[in-house]
Protein backbone atom coordinates (compact mmCIF):
# COMPACT_ATOMS: atom_id res chain seq x y z
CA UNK A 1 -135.71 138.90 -84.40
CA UNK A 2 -138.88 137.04 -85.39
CA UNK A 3 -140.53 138.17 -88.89
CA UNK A 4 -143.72 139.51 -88.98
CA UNK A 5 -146.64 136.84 -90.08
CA UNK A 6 -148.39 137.16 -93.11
CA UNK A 7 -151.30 137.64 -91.51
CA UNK A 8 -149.97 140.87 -89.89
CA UNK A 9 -148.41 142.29 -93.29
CA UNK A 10 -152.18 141.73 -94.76
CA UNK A 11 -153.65 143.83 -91.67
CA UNK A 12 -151.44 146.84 -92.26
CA UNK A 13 -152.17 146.97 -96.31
CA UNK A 14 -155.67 146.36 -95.44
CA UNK A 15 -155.31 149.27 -92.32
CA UNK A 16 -154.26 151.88 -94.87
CA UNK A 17 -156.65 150.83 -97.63
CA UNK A 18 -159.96 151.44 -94.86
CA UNK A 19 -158.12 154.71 -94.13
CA UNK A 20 -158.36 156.07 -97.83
CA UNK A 21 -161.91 154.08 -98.88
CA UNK A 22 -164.93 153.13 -96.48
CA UNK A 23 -167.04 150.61 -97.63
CA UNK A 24 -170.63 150.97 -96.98
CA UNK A 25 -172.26 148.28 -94.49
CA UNK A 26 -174.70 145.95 -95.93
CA UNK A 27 -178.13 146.27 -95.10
CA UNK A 28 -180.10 143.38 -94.79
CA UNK A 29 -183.22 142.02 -95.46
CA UNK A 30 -186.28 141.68 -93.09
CA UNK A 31 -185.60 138.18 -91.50
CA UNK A 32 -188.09 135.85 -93.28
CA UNK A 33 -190.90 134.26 -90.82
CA UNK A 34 -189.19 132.15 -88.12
CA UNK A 35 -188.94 132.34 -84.07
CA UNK A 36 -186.59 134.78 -82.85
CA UNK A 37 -184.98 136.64 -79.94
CA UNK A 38 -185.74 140.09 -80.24
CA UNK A 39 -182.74 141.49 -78.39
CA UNK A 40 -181.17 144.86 -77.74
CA UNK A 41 -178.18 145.96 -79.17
CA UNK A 42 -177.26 148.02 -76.48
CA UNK A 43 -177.86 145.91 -73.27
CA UNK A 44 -177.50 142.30 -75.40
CA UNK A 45 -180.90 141.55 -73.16
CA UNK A 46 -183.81 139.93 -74.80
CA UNK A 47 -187.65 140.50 -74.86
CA UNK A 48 -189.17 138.36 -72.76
CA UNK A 49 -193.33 138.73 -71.42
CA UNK A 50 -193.65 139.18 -67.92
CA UNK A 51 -197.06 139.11 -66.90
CA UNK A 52 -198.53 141.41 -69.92
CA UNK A 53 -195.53 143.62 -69.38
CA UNK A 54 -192.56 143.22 -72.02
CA UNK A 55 -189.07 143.79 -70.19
CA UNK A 56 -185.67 143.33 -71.24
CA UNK A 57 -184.51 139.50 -69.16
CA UNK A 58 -181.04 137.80 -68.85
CA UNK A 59 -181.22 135.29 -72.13
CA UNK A 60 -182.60 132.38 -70.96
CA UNK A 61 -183.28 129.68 -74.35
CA UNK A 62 -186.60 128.83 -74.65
CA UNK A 63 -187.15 129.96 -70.55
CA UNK A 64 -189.10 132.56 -69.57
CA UNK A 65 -191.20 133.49 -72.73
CA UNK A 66 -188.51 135.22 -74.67
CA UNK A 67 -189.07 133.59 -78.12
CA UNK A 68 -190.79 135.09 -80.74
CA UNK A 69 -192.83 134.24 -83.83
CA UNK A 70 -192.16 136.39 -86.87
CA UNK A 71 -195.32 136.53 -89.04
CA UNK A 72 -196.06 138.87 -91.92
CA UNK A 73 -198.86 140.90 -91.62
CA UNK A 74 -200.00 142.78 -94.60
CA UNK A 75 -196.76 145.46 -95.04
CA UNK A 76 -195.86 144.79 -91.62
CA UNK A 77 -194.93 142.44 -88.95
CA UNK A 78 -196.59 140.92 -85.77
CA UNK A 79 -194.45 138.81 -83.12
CA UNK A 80 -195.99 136.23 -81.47
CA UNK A 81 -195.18 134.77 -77.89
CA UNK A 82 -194.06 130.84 -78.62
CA UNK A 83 -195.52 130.12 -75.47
CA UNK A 84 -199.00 131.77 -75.85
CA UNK A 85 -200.28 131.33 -79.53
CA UNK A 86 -202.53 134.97 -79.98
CA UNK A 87 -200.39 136.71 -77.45
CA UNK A 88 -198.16 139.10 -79.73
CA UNK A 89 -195.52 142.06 -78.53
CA UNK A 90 -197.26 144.97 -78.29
CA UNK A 91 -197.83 148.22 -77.06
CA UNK A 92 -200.22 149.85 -74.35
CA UNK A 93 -199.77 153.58 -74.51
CA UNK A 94 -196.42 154.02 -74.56
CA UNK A 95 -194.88 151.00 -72.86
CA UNK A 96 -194.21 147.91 -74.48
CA UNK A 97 -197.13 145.09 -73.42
CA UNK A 98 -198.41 141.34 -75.11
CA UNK A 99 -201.44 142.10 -76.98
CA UNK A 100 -203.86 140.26 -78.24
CA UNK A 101 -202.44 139.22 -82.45
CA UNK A 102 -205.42 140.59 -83.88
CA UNK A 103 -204.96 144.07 -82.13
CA UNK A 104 -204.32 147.29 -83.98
CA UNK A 105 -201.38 147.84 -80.99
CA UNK A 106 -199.67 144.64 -82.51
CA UNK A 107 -198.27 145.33 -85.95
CA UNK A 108 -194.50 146.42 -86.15
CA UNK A 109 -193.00 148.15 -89.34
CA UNK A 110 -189.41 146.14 -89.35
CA UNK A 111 -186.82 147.99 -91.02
CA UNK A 112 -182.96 147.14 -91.71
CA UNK A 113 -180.42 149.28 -89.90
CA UNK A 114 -177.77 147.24 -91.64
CA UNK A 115 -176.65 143.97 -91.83
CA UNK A 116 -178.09 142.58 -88.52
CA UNK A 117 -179.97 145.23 -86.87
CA UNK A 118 -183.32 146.54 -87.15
CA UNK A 119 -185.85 149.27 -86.22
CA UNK A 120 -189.51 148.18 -84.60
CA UNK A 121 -191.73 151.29 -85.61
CA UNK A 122 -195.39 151.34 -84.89
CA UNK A 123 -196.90 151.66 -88.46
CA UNK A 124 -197.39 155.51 -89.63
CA UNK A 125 -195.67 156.93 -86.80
CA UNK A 126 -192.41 157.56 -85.25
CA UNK A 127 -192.83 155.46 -82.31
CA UNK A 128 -190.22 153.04 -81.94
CA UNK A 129 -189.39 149.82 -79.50
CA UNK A 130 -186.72 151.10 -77.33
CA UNK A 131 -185.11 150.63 -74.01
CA UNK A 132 -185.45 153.16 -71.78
CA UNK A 133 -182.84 155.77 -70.85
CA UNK A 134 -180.32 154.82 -67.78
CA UNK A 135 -180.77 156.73 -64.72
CA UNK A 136 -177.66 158.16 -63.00
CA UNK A 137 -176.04 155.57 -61.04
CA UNK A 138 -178.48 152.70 -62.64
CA UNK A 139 -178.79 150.25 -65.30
CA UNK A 140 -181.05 150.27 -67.81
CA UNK A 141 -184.83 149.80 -66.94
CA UNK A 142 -186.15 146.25 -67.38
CA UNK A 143 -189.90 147.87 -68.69
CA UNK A 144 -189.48 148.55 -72.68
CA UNK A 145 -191.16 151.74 -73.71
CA UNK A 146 -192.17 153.98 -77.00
CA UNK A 147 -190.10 156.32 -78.02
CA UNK A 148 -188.25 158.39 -81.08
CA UNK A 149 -185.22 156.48 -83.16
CA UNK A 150 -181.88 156.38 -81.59
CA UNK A 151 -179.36 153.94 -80.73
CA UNK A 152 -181.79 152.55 -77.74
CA UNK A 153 -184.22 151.59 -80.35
CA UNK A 154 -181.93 149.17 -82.47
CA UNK A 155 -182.64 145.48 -81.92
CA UNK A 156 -181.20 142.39 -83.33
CA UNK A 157 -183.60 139.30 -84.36
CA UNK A 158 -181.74 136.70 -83.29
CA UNK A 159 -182.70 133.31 -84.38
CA UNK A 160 -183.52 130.02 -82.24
CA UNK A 161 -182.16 128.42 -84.65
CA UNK A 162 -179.71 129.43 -86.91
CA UNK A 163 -178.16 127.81 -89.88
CA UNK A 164 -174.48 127.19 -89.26
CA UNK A 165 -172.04 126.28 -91.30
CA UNK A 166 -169.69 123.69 -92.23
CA UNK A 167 -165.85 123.89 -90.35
CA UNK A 168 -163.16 125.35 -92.53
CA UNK A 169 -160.09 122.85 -93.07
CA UNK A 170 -157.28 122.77 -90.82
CA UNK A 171 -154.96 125.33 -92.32
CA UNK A 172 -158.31 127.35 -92.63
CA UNK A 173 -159.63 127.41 -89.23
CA UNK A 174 -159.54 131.74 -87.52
CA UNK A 175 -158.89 131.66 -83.69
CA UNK A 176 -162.44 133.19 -83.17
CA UNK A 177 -163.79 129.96 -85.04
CA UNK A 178 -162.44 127.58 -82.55
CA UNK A 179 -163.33 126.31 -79.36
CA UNK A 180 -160.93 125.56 -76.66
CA UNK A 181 -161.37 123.21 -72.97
CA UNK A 182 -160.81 125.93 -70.50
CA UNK A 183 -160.02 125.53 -66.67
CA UNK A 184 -161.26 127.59 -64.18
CA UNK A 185 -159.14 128.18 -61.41
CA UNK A 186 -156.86 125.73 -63.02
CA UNK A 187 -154.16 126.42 -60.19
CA UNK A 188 -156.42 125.13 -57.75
CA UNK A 189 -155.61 121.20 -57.84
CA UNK A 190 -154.17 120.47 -54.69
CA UNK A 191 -151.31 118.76 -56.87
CA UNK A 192 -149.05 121.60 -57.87
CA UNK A 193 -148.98 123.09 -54.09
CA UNK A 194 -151.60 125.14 -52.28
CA UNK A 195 -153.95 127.54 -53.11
CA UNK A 196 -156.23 128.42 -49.90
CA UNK A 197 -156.23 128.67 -46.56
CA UNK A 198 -156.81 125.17 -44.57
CA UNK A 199 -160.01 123.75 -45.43
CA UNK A 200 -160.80 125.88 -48.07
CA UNK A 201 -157.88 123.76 -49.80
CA UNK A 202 -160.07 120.60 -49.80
CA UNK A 203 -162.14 121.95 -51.96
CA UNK A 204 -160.14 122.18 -55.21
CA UNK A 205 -161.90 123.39 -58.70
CA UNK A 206 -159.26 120.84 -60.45
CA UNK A 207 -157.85 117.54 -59.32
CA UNK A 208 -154.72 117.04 -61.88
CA UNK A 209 -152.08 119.35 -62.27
CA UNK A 210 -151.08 121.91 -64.85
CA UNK A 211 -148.93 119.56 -67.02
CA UNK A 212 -151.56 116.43 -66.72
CA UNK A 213 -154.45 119.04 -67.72
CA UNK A 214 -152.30 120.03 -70.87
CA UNK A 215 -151.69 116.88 -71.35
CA UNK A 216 -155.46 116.20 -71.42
CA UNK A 217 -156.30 118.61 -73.96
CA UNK A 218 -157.29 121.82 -72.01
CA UNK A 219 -156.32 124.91 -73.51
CA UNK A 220 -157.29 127.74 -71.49
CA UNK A 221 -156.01 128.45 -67.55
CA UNK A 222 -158.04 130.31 -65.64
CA UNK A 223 -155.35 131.92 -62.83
CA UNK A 224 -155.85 134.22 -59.83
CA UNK A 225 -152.74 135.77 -59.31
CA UNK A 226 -151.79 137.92 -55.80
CA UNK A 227 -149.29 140.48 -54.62
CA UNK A 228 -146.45 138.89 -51.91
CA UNK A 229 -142.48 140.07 -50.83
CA UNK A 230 -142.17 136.69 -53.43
CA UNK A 231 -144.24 138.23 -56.81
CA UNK A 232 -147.36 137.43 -58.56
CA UNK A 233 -148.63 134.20 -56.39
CA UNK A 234 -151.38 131.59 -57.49
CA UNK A 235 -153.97 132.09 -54.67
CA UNK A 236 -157.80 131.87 -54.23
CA UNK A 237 -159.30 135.39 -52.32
CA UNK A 238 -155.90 135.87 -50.55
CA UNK A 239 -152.10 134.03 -49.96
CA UNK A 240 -152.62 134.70 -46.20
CA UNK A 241 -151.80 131.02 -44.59
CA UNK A 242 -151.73 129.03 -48.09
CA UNK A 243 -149.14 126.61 -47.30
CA UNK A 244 -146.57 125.98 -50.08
CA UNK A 245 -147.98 128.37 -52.82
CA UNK A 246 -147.26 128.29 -57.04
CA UNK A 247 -145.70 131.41 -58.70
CA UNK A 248 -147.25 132.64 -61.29
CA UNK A 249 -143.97 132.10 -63.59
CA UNK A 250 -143.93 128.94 -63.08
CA UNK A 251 -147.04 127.54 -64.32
CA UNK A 252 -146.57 130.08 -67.22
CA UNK A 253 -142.80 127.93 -67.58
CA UNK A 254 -145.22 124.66 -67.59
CA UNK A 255 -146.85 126.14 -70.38
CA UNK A 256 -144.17 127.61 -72.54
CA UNK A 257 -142.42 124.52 -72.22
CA UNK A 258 -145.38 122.57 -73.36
CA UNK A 259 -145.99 125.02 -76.54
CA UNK A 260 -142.17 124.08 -77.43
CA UNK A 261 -142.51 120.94 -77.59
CA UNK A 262 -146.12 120.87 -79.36
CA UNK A 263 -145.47 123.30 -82.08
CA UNK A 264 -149.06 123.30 -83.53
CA UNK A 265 -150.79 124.03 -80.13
CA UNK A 266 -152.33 127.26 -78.82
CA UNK A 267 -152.73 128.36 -74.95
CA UNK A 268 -154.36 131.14 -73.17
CA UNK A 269 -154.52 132.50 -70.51
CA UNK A 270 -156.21 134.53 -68.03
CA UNK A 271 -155.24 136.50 -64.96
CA UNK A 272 -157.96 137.26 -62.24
CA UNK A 273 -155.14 139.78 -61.27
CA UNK A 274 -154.56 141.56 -58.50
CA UNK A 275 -151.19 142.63 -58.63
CA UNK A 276 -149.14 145.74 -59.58
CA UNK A 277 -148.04 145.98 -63.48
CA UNK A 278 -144.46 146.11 -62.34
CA UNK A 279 -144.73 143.03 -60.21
CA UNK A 280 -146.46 141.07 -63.03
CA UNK A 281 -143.96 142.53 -65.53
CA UNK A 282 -141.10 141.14 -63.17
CA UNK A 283 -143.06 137.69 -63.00
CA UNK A 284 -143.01 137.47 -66.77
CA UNK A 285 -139.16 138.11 -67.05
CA UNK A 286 -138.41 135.03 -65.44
CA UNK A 287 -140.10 132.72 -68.07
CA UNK A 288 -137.52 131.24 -69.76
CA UNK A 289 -138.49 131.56 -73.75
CA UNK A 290 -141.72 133.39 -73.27
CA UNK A 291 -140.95 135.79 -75.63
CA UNK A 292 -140.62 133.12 -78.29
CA UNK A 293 -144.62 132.42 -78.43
CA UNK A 294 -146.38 135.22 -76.79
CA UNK A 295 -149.14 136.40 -79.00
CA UNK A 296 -149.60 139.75 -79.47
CA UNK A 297 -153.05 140.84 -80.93
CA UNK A 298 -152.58 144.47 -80.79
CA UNK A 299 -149.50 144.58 -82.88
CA UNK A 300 -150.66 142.19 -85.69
CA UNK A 301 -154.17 144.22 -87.14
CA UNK A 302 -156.61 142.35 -85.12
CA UNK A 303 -158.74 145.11 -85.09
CA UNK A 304 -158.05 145.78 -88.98
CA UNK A 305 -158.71 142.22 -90.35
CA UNK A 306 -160.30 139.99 -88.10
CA UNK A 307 -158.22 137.13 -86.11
CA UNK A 308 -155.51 135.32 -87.84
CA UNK A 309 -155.83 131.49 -88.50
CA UNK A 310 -154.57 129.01 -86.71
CA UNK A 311 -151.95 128.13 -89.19
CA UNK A 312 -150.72 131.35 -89.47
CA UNK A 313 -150.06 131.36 -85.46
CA UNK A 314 -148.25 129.00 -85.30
CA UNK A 315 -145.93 129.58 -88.19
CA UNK A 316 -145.41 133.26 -86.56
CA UNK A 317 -144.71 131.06 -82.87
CA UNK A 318 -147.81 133.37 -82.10
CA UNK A 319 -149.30 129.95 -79.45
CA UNK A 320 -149.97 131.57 -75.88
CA UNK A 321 -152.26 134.27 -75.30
CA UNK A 322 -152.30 136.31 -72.21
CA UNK A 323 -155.09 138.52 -70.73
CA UNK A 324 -155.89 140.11 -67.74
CA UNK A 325 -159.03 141.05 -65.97
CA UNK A 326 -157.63 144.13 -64.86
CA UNK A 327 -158.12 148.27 -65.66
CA UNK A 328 -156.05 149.97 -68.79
CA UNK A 329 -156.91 153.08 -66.66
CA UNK A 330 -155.97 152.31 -63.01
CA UNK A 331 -152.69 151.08 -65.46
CA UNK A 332 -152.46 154.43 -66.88
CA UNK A 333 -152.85 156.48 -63.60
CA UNK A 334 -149.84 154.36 -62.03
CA UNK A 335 -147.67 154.77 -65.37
CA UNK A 336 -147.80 151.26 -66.62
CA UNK A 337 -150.02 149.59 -69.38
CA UNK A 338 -150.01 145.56 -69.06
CA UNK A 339 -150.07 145.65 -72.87
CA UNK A 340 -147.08 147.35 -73.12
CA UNK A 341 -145.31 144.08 -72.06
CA UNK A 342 -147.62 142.06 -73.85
CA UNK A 343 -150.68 141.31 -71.39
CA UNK A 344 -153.79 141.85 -73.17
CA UNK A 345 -156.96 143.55 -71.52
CA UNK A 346 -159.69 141.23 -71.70
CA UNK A 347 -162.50 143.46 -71.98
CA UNK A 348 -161.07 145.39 -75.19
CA UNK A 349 -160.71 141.63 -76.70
CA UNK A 350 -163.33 139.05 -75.20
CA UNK A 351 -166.79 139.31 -74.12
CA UNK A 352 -167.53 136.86 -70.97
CA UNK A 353 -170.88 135.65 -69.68
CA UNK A 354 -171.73 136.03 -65.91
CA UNK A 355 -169.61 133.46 -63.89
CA UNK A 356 -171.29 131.17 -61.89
CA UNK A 357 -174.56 129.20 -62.24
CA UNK A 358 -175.52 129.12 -58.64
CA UNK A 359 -174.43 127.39 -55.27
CA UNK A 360 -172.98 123.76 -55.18
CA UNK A 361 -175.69 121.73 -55.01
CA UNK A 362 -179.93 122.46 -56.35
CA UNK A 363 -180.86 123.64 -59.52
CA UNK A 364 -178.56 125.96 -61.67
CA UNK A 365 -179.30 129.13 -63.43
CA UNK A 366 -178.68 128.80 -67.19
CA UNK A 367 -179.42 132.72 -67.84
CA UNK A 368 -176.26 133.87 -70.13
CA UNK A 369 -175.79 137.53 -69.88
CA UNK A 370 -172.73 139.65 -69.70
CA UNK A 371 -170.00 139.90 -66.29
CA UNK A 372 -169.82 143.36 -67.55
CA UNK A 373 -173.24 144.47 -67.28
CA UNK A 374 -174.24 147.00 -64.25
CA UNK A 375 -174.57 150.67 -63.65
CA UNK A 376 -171.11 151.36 -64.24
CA UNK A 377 -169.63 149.39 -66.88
CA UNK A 378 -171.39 147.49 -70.56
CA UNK A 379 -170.50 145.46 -72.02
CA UNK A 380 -172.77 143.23 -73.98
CA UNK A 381 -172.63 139.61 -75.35
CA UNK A 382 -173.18 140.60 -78.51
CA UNK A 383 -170.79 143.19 -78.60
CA UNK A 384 -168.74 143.35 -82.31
CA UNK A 385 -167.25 145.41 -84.46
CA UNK A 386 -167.08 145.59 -88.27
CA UNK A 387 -163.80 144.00 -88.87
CA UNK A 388 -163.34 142.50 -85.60
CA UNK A 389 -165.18 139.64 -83.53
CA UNK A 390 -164.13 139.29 -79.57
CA UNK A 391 -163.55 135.77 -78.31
CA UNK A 392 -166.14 134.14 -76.16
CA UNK A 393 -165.78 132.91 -73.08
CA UNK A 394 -168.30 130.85 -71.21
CA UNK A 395 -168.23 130.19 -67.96
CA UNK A 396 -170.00 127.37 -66.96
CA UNK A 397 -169.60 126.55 -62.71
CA UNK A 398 -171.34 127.07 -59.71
CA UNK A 399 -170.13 129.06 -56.28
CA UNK A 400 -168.73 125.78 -54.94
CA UNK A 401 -166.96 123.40 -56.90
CA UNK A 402 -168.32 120.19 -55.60
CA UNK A 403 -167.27 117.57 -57.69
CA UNK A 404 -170.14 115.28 -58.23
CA UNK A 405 -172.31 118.54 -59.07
CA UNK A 406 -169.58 120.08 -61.72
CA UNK A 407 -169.35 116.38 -62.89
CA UNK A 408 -173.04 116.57 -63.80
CA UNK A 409 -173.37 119.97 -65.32
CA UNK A 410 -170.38 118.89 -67.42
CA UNK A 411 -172.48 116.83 -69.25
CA UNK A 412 -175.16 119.37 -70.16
CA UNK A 413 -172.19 122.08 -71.29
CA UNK A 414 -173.03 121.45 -75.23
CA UNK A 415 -176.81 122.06 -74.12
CA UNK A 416 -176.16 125.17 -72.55
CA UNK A 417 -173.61 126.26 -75.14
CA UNK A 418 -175.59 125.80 -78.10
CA UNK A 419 -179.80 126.79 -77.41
CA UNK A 420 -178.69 129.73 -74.01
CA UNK A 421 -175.32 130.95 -74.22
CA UNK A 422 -174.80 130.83 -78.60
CA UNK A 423 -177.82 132.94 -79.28
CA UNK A 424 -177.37 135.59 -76.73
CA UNK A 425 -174.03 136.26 -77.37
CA UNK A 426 -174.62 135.96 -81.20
CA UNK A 427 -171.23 134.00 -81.62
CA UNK A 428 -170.19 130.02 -80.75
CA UNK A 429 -168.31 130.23 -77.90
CA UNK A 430 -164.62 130.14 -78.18
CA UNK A 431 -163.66 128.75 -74.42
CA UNK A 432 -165.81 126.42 -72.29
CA UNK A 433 -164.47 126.92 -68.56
CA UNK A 434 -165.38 124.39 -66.23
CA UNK A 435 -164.64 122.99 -62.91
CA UNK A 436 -163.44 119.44 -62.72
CA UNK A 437 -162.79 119.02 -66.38
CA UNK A 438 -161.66 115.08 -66.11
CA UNK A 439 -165.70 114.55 -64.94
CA UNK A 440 -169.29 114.60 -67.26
CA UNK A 441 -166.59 114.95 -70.13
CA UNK A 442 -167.10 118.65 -70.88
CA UNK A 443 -164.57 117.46 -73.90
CA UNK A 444 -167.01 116.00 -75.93
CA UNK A 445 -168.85 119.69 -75.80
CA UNK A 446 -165.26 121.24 -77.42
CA UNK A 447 -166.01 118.31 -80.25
CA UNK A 448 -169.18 119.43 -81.21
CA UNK A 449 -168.74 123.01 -80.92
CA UNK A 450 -165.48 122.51 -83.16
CA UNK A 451 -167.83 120.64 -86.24
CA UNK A 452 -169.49 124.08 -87.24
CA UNK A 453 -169.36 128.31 -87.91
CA UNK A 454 -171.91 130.28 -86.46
CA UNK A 455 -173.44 132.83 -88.12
């Protein structure tokens, strides 16, 4: 029987303590003058001009006229365009517009929600920046509008750039602080067996195997898993003639036997899954010593009090991490939860950024915004909670994993990281998946990020 962490006998004192007292959130401050993002809390979308028009864009870093000046003027505020000096967010009627600075439409009364969000109110009335409503069947308008308070008009000011701070020690370091080398489609190497049909298969996303890239210093697996007669396989869009095909359990083996024999390392995991819960929870069972490390967020007080340290993993042999990309509630409707044998659902614990950056070869898109972001599901970026922080991961590949292409974006992965995909998710990121991870030395990127705290 393994004993419970510190860590998790902290969570449930502090679990009962919220339940009899409620602390009050902070409210902050009016940001002093600076450039910002001024971006939604609801949709995690920025501000950007568009012609005259403001809409809410996909972040984009200093792109597309989404940073802001933040000027005092008189009691109130006015936010001017970095990329047109006089051009401030406005209003025109009751839609959001650029405006000329020394308008009467250009002032905004900027008032503290709480610790990081704010009201825009048009001085003396009760017009506020908002997004608009979302249609039925829709997402959420790009045009910004005028309307009453309400949780459409809260906006963070998020700035261009923010003071971090230093690294904690070793022993110090929380899981949501650290930043991990992550492999997409890590399966897909052409070393370990197949993974695609013919041709398709000369295309892999990885060139070295699942013990070389632990070996290496990658953390994270990206894995697409598929339903056979054999169990949870390792294939790309569908096992149909992939000659000589890896089981699921036995990469996972790779891994558990790596994590024994490295006792201060941590691994995750996560399943582009498209198998049944049973089937996975059969592929599981025949992972010799899984049990011994899996990590299990939802039974230590994640929620409660905030990620553990890294320290305080591995003492608890908390060192491999497990999510899936798949539904709690198609789960529930067939009478299985993944969580229930200790596969975590990724959306209740990460946010993720939009996965590729374009074809194979041209120019890439940079934009960071949320996968989860549409008419039926969002999920933003930004998304926290009081006690609780989701993990980050940023995906950072195109369509087609040509190798001399991923080689080269590789080497602009801190870049991206730090002035797109930081600021519009609020939070460093905490897993930088790449294709071809042994080219541009996307490694270096996990250095930097792993020097400083964000905000």
């Amino acid at each position: 029987m393994r004993l419970r962490s510190p860590h998790a006998l902290l969570a449930t004192t502090a679990a009962l303590a919220a339940a009899v007292v409620a602390p009050q959130p902070a409210v902050a401050a009016t940001p002093a003058a600076g450039t910002y993002y001024v971006q939604s809390v609801t949709t995690g979308l920025n501000a950007a001009d568009s012609g005259g028009a403001v809409e809410q864009h996909r972040p984009r870093g200093n792109e597309d006229r989404q940073q802001w000046r933040l000027k005092p003027n008189g009691s109130a505020y006015l936010l001017e365009n970095a990329d047109a000096p006089g051009s401030c967010l406005g209003r025109s009627g009751d839609q959001a517009a650029t405006v000329a600075c020394a308008s009467a439409d250009a002032p905004w009364e900027i008032t503290p929600l709480d610790a990081d969000r704010y009201t825009l109110r048009v001085p003396g009335t009760a017009r506020h920046l908002t997004v608009a409503p979302e249609p039925p069947g829709a997402g959420y308008p790009a045009r910004l509008t005028l309307s009453g308070p309400g949780d459409l008009a809260a906006w963070y000011l998020t700035p261009v750039a923010p003071a971090t701070g230093p690294m904690p020690p070793q022993d110090r370091r929380t899981l949501d602080q650290v930043t991990f080398l992550t492999t997409h489609n890590a399966y897909a190497n052409g070393v370990d067996g197949g993974f695609a049909p013919p041709f398709v298969n000369l295309v892999p996303n990885q060139t070295r195997g699942i013990r070389q890239q632990l070996t290496d210093g990658v953390r994270g697996f990206m894995l697409d898993i598929h339903q056979t007669r054999d169990g949870a396989i390792l294939c790309h869009n569908s096992c149909t003639l992939v000659s000589r095909p890896v089981a699921l359990w036995v990469d996972l083996q790779r891994m558990v036997d790596f994590l024994k024999a490295h006792p201060g390392q941590f691994v995750t995991v996560f399943l582009e899954d498209y198998v049944d819960p049973a089937v996975l929870r059969a592929e599981l069972a025949r992972v010799d010593g899984l049990s011994d490390v899996l990590y299990r967020p939802d039974l230590t007080g994640v929620r409660h009090s905030g990620w553990p340290t890294m320290t305080e993993l591995a003492a608890a042999g908390d060192r491999l991490l497990i999510f899936t990309d798949h539904s709690r509630s198609a789960d529930q409707a067939a009478g299985l939860t993944r969580d229930s044998f200790g596969v975590m659902y990724q959306r209740e614990w990460t946010v993720e950024n939009h996965w590729s950056m374009g074809s194979g070869v041209g120019t890439s898109d940079w934009s960071c915004y949320s996968r989860w972001y549409g008419a039926d599901t969002n999920i933003p970026l930004t998304r926290t909670e009081p006690a609780f922080r989701p993990l980050f991961v940023m995906n950072h590949f195109r369509d087609v994993p040509l190798a001399g292409t991923a080689g080269t974006d590789n080497t602009k992965l801190a870049d991206r990281a730090q002035r797109f995909c930081q600021p519009a998710a609020r939070k460093k990121p905490n897993f930088l998946a790449v294709d071809h991870y042994d080219r541009g030395n996307p490694a270096s990127a996990v250095t930097t990020l792993n020097s400083y705290t964000y905000p």
